[in-house]
N, C-alpha and C. Protein backbone atom coordinates (compact mmCIF):
# COMPACT_ATOMS: atom_id res chain seq x y z
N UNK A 1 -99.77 -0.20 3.96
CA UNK A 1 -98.76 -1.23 3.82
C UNK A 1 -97.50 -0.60 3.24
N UNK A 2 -96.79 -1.46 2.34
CA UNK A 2 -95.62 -1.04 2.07
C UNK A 2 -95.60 0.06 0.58
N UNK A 3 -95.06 0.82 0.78
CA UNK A 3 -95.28 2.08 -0.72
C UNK A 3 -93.76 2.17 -1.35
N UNK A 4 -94.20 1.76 -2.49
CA UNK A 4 -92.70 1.11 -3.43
C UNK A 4 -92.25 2.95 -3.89
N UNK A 5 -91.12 2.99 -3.57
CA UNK A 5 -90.82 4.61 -3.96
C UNK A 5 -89.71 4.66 -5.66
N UNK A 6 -90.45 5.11 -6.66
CA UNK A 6 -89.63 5.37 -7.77
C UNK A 6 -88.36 5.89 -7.87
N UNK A 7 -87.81 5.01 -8.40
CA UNK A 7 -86.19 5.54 -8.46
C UNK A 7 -85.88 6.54 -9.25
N UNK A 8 -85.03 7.17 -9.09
CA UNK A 8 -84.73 8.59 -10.48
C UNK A 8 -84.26 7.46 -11.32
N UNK A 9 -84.68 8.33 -12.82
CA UNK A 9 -83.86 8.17 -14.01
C UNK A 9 -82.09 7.96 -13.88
N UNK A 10 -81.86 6.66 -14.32
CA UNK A 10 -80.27 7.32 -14.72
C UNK A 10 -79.57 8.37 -15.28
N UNK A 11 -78.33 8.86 -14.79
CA UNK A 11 -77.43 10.23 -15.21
C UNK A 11 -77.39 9.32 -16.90
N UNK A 12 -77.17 10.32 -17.85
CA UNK A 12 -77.11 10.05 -19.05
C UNK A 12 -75.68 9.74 -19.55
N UNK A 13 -74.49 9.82 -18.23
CA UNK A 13 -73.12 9.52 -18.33
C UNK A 13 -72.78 8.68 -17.16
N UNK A 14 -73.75 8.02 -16.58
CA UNK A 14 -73.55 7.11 -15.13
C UNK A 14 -72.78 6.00 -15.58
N UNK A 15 -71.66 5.51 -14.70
CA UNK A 15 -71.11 4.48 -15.03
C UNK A 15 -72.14 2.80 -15.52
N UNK A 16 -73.41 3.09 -14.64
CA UNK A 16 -74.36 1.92 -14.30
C UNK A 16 -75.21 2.18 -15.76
N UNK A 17 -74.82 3.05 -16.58
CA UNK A 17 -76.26 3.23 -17.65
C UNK A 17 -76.06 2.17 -18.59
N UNK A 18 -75.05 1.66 -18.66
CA UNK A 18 -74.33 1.32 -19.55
C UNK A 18 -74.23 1.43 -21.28
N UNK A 19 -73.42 2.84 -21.25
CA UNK A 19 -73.06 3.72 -22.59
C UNK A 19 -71.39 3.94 -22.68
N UNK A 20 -70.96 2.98 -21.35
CA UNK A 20 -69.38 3.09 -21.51
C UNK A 20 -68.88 2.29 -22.07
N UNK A 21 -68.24 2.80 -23.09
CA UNK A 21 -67.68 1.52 -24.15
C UNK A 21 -66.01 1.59 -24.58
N UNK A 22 -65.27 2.39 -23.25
CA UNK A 22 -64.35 2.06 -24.10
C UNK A 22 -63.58 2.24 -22.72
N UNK A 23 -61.78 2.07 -22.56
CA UNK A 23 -61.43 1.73 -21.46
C UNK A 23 -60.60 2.97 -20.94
N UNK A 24 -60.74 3.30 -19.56
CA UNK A 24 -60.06 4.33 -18.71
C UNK A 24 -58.47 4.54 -18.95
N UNK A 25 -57.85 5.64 -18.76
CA UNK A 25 -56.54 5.68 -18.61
C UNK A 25 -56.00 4.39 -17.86
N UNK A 26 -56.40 4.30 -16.83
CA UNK A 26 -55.77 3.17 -15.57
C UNK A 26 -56.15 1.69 -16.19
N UNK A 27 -57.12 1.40 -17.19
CA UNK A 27 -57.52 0.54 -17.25
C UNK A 27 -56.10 0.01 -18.88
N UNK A 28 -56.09 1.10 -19.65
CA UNK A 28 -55.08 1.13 -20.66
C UNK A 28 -53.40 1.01 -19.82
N UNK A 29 -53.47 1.78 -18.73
CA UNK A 29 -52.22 1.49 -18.51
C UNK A 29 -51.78 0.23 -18.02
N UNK A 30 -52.81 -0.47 -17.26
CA UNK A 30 -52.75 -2.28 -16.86
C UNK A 30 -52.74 -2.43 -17.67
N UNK A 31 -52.99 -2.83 -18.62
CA UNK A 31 -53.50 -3.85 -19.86
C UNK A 31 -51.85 -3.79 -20.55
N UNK A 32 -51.56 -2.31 -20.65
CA UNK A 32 -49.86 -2.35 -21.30
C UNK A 32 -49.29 -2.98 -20.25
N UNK A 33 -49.41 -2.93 -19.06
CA UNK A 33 -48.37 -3.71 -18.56
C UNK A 33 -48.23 -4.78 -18.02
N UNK A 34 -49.31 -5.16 -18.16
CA UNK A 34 -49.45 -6.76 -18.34
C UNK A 34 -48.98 -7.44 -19.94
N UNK A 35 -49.11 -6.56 -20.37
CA UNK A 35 -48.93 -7.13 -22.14
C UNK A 35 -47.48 -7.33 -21.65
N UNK A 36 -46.23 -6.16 -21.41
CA UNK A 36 -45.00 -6.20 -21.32
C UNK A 36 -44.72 -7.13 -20.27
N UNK A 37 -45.51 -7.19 -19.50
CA UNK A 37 -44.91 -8.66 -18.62
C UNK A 37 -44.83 -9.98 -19.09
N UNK A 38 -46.00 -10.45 -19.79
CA UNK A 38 -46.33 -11.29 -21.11
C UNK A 38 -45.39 -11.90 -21.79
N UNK A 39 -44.72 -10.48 -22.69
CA UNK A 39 -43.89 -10.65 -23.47
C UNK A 39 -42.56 -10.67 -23.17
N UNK A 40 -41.96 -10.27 -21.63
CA UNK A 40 -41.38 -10.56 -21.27
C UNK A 40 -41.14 -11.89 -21.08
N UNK A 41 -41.77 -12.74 -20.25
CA UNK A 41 -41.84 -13.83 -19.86
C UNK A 41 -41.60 -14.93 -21.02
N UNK A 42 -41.95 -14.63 -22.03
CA UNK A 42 -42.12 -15.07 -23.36
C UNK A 42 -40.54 -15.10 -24.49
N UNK A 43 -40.45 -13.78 -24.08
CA UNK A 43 -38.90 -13.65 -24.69
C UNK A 43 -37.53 -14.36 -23.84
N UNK A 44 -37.76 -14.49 -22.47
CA UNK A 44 -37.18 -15.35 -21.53
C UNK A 44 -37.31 -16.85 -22.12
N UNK A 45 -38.51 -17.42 -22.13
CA UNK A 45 -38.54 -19.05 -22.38
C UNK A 45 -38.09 -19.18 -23.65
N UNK A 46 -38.31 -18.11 -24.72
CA UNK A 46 -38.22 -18.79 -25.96
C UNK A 46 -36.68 -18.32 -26.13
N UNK A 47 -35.88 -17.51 -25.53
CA UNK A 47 -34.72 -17.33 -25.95
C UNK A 47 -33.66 -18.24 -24.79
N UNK A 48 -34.33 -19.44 -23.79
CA UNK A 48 -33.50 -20.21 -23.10
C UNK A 48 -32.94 -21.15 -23.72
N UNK A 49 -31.46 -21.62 -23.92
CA UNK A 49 -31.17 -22.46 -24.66
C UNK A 49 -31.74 -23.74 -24.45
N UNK A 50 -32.73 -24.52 -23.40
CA UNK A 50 -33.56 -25.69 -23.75
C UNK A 50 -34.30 -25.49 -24.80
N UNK A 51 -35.07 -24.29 -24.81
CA UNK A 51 -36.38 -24.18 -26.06
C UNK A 51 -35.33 -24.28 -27.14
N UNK A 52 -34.65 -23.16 -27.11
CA UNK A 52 -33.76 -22.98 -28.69
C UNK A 52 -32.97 -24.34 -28.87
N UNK A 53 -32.63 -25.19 -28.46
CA UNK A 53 -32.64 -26.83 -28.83
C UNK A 53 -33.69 -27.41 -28.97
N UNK A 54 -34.51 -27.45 -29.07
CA UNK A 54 -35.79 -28.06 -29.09
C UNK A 54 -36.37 -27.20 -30.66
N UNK A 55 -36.18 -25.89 -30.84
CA UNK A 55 -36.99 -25.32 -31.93
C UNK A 55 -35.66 -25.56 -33.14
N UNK A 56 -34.41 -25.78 -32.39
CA UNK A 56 -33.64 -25.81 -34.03
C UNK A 56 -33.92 -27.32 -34.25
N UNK A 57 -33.82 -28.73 -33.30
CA UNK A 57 -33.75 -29.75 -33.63
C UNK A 57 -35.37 -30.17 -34.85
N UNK A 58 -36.56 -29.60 -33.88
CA UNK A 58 -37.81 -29.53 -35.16
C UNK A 58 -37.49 -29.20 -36.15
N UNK A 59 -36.92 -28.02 -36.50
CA UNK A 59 -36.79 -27.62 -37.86
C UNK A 59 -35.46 -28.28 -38.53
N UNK A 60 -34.52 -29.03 -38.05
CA UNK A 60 -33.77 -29.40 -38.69
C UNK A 60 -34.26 -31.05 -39.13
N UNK A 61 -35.24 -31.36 -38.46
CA UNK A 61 -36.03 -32.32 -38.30
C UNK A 61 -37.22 -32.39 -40.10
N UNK A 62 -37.69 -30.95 -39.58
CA UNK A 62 -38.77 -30.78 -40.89
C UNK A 62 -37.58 -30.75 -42.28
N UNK A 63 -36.97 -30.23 -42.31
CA UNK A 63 -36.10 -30.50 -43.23
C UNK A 63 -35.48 -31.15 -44.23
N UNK A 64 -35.07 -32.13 -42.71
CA UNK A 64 -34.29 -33.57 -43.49
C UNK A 64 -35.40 -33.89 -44.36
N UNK A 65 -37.07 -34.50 -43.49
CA UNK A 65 -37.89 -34.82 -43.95
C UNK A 65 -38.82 -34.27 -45.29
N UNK A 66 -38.32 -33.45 -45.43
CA UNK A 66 -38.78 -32.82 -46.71
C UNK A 66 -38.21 -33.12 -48.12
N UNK A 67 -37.22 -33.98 -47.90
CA UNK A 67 -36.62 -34.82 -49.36
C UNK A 67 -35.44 -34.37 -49.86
């Protein structure tokens, strides 16, 4: 009938062993540049003068209200 054939041992540095714990060049260089896109996008909304009316009126808001 059917004869089940043993697999080798895993390489002791195989991606599949799982002993990889930390991230690739390519994987560090996405990650930065997604971060800088991020913060791009971020420094855009928060420096559009709708938000910056909206964040001075709150705080001139918390203010008054504070006595």
């Amino acid at each position: 009938m059917g004869r089940s054939v043993a697999s080798p041992p895993p390489a002791e540095h195989s991606p599949w062993s799982g002993t990889d714990r930390g991230m690739s060049t390519a994987e560090y260089a996405l990650g930065t540049v997604a971060a800088c896109a991020f913060a791009a996008v971020l420094f855009a909304i928060l420096t559009s003068s709708e938000v910056r009316d909206v964040l001075t009126q709150m705080v001139t808001d918390a203010l008054q209200s504070g006595g």
